[in-house]
Protein backbone atom coordinates (compact mmCIF):
# COMPACT_ATOMS: atom_id res chain seq x y z
CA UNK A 1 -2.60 22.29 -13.51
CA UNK A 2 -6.51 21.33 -14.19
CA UNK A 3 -7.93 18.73 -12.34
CA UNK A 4 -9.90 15.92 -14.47
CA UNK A 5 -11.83 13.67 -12.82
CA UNK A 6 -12.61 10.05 -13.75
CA UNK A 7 -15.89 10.14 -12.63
CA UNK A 8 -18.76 11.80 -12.19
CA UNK A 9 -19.51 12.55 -8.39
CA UNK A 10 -18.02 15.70 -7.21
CA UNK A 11 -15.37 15.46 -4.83
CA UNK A 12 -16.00 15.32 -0.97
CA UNK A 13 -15.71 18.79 1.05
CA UNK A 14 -12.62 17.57 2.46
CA UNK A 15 -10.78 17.35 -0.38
CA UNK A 16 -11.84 20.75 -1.49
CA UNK A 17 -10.88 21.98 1.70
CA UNK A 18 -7.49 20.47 0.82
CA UNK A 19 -6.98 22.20 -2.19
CA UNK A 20 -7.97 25.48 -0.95
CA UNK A 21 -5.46 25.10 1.84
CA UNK A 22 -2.37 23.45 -0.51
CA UNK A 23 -3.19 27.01 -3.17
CA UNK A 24 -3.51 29.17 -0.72
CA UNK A 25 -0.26 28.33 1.07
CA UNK A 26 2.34 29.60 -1.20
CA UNK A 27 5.47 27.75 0.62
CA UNK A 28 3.61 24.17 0.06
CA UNK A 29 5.80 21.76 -1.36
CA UNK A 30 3.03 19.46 -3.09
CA UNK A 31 0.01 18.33 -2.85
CA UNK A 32 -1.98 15.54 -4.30
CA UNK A 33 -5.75 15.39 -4.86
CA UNK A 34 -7.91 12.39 -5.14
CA UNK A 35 -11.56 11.54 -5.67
CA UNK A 36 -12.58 8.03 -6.74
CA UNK A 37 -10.04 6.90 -8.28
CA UNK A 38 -6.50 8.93 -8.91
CA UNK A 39 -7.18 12.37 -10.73
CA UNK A 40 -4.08 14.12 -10.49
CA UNK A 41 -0.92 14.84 -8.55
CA UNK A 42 -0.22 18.78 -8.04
CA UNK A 43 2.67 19.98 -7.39
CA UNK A 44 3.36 23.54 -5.74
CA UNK A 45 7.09 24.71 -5.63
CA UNK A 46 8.16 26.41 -3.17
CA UNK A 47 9.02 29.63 -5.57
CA UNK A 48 5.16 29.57 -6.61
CA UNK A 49 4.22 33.32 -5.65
CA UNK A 50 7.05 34.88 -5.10
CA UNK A 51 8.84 32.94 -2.90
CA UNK A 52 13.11 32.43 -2.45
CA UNK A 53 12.82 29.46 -5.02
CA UNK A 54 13.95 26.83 -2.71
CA UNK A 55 16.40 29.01 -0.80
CA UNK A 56 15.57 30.91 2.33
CA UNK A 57 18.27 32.44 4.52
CA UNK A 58 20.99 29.83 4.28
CA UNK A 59 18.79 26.80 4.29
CA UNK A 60 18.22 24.10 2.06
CA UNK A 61 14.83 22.67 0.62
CA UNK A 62 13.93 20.03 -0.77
CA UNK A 63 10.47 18.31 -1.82
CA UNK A 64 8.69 14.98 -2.97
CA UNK A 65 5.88 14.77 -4.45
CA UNK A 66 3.51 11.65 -3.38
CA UNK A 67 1.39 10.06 -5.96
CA UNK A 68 -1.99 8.49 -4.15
CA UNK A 69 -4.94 6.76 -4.79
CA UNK A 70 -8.15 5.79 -2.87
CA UNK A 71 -7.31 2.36 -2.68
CA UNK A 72 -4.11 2.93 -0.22
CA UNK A 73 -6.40 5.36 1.88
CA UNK A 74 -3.01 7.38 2.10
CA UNK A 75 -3.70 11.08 3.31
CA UNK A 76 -2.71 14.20 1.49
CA UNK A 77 0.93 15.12 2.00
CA UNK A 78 2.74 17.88 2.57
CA UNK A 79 6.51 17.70 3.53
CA UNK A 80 9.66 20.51 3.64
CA UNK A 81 12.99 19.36 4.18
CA UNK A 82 15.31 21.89 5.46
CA UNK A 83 18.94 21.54 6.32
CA UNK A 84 21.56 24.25 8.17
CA UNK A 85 24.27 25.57 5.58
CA UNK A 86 27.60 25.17 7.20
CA UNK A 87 31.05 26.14 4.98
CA UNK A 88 33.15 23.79 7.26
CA UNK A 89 33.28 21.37 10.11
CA UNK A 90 36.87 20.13 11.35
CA UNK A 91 37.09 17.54 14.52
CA UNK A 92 39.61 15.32 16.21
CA UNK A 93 39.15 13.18 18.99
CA UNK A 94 41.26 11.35 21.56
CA UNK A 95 40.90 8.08 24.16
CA UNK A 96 41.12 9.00 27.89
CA UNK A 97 41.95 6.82 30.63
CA UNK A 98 39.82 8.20 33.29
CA UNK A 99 35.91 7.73 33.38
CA UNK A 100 33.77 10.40 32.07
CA UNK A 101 32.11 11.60 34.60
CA UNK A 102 35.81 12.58 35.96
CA UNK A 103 36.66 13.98 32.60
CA UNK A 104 33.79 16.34 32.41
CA UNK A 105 34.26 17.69 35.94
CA UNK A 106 37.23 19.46 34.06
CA UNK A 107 35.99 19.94 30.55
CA UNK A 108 32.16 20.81 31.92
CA UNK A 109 33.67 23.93 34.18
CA UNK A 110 35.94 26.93 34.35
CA UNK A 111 38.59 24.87 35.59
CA UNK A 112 39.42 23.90 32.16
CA UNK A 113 39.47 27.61 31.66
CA UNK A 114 41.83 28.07 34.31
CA UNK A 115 43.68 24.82 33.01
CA UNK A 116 44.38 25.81 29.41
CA UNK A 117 45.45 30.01 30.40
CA UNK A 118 48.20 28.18 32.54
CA UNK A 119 49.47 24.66 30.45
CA UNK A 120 49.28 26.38 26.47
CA UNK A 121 51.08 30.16 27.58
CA UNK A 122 52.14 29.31 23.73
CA UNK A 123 48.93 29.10 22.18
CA UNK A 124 47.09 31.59 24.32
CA UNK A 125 48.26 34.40 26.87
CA UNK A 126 45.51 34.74 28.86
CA UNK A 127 41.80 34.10 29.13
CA UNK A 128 39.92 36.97 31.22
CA UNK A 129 36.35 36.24 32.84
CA UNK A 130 34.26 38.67 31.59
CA UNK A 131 31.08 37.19 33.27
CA UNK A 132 29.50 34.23 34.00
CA UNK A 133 30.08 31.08 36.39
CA UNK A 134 30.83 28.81 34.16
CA UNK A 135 27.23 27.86 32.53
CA UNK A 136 25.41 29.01 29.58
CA UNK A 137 25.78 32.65 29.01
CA UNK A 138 29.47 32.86 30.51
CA UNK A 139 31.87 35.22 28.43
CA UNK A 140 35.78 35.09 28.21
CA UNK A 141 38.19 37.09 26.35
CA UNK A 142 41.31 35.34 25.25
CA UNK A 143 44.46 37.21 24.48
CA UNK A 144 46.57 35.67 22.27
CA UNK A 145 50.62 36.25 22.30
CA UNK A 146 51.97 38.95 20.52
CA UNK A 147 53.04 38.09 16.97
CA UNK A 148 49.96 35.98 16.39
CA UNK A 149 48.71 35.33 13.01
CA UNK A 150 45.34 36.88 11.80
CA UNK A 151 44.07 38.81 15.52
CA UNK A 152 45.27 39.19 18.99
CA UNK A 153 41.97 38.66 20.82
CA UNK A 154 37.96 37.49 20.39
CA UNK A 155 35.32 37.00 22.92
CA UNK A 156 33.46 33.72 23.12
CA UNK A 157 29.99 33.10 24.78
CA UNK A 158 29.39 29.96 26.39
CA UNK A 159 25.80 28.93 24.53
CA UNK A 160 25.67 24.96 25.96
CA UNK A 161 26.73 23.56 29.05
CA UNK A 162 24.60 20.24 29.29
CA UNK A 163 25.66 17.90 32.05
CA UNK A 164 23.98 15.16 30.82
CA UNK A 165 24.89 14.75 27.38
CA UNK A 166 28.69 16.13 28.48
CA UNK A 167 28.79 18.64 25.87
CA UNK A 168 30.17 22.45 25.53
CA UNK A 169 29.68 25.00 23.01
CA UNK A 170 31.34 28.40 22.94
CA UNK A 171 30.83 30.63 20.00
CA UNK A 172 33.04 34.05 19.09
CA UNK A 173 30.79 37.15 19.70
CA UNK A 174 33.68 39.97 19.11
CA UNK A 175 36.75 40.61 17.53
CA UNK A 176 39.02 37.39 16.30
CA UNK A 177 37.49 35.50 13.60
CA UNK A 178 34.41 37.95 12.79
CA UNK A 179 36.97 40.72 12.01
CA UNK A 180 38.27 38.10 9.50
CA UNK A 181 34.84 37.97 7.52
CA UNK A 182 33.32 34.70 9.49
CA UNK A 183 29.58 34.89 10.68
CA UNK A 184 30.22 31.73 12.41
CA UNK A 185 32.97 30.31 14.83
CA UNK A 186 31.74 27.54 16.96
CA UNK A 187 34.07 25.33 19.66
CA UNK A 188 32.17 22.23 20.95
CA UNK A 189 33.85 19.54 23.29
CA UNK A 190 32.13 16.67 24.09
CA UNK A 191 32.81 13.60 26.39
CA UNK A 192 31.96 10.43 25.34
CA UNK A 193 31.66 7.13 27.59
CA UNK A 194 33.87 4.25 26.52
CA UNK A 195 33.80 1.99 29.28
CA UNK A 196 33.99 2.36 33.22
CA UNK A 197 37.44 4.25 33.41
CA UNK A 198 38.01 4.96 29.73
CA UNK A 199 36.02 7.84 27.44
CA UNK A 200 36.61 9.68 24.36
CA UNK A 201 37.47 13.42 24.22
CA UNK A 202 36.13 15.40 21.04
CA UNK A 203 37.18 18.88 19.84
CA UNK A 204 34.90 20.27 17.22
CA UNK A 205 35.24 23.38 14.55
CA UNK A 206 32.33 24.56 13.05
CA UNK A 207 32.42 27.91 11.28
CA UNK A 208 30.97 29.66 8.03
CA UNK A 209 32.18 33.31 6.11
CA UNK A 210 30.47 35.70 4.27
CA UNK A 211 31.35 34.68 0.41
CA UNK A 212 34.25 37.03 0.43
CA UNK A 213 35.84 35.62 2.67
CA UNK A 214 34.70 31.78 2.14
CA UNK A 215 37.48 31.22 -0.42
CA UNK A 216 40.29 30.93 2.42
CA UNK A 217 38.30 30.02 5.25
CA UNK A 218 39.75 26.88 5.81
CA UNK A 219 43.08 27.73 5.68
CA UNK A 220 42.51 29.80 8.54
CA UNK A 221 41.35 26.98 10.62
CA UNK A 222 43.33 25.05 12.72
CA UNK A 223 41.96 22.34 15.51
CA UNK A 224 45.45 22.12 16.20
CA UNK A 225 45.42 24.27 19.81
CA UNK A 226 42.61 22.29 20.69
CA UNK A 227 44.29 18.79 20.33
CA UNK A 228 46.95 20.14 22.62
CA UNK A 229 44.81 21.26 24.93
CA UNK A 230 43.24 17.74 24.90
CA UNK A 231 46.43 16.00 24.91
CA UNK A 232 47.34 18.08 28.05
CA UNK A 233 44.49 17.17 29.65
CA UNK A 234 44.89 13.81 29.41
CA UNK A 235 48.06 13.78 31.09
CA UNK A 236 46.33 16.09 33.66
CA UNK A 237 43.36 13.84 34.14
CA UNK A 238 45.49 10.52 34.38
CA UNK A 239 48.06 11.49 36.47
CA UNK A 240 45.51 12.55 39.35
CA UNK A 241 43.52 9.74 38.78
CA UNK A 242 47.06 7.29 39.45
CA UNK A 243 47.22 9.71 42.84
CA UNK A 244 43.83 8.53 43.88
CA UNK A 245 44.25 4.86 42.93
């Protein structure tokens, strides 16, 4: 789009300098030029010169364009929003009567490994260590019971373990719900303080499919197991904290 000016002086360096950069930067969202007074607004999509028109491996963009003038002394401005795709997000949470610093010395280690191979033998048969301690990087295989729905058996990688915040993430790496067409399977539990001796427990799905398979995703997601296991817990968590009082 031409630039007409309302004036006579040529505009500044800078603002040359501007435009060079906003035309030569194909993924610019806009750009306005000024001189004097207002000129123009230009606006540069983020398809201008061959680019994914907005879409660029599974993310969303999005763009404003700013109209300015001299007398607001407002910058040029260049912004690109960009959000993560996800086909589905599922979550239940439950109140705890212990605090959470006691509720994340299960939830934040193997123990609640070793806790949920021996209190759900209906839900899973057994979860193998295939490495780790317990931190980041840690892999398990879980074996499901025979006559399971869908798969017998995935791997999941432990990929956040942060003490801090009390939160775990574990995502499928082999077998289970990639076999199924997913590209995504994510478990996060988090442990939220309520008070003193009270916190919240919070099981967390997130998962996405190729677009074959996106059609029945859902129905092959369940948070169900992981209620029980939180429910179990719980009872686990309050019952030794009674022996200790």
């Amino acid at each position: 789009m031409p630039l007409q000016a309302t004036d006579r002086k040529p505009p500044p360096f800078q603002h040359l300098k501007q435009l060079h950069t906003a035309l030569h930067f194909p993924n610019a969202i806009n750009a306005t030029i000024q001189h004097g007074k207002i000129l123009s607004t230009l606006v540069i999509p983020i398809g201008y010169s061959g680019m994914c028109g907005g879409r660029v491996a599974g993310v969303q963009t999005s763009s404003r364009t700013y109209h300015q003038s001299i007398y607001a002394k407002i910058p040029t401005t260049t912004t690109t929003k960009i959000e993560e795709k996800m086909l589905g997000t599922v979550s239940e949470e439950i109140e705890v009567n212990v605090s959470a610093s006691q509720a994340w010395e299960l939830y934040g280690t193997l123990q609640l490994t070793k806790f949920a191979g021996e209190e759900l033998t209906n839900v899973v048969d057994k979860i193998e260590i295939v490495q780790g301690d317990g931190g980041v990087g840690t892999i398990l295989n879980l074996v499901f019971p025979p006559g399971t729905p869908g798969f017998l058996s995935y791997k999941e990688k432990f990929t956040k373990v942060d003490d801090e915040k009390r939160v775990k993430e574990a995502e499928v790496i082999e077998g289970g719900y990639l076999d199924l067409g997913f590209t995504l399977y994510r478990v996060r539990f988090e442990i939220i303080e309520k008070g003193e001796e009270n916190c919240i427990t919070r099981s967390t799905i997130e998962y996405d499919a190729k677009e074959d398979a996106a059609a029945n995703a859902s129905s092959m997601i369940s948070i169900q197991p992981f209620v029980l296991l939180m429910e179990a817990a719980s009872n686990y968590l309050t019952r030794n904290n009674k022996k200790k009082a």
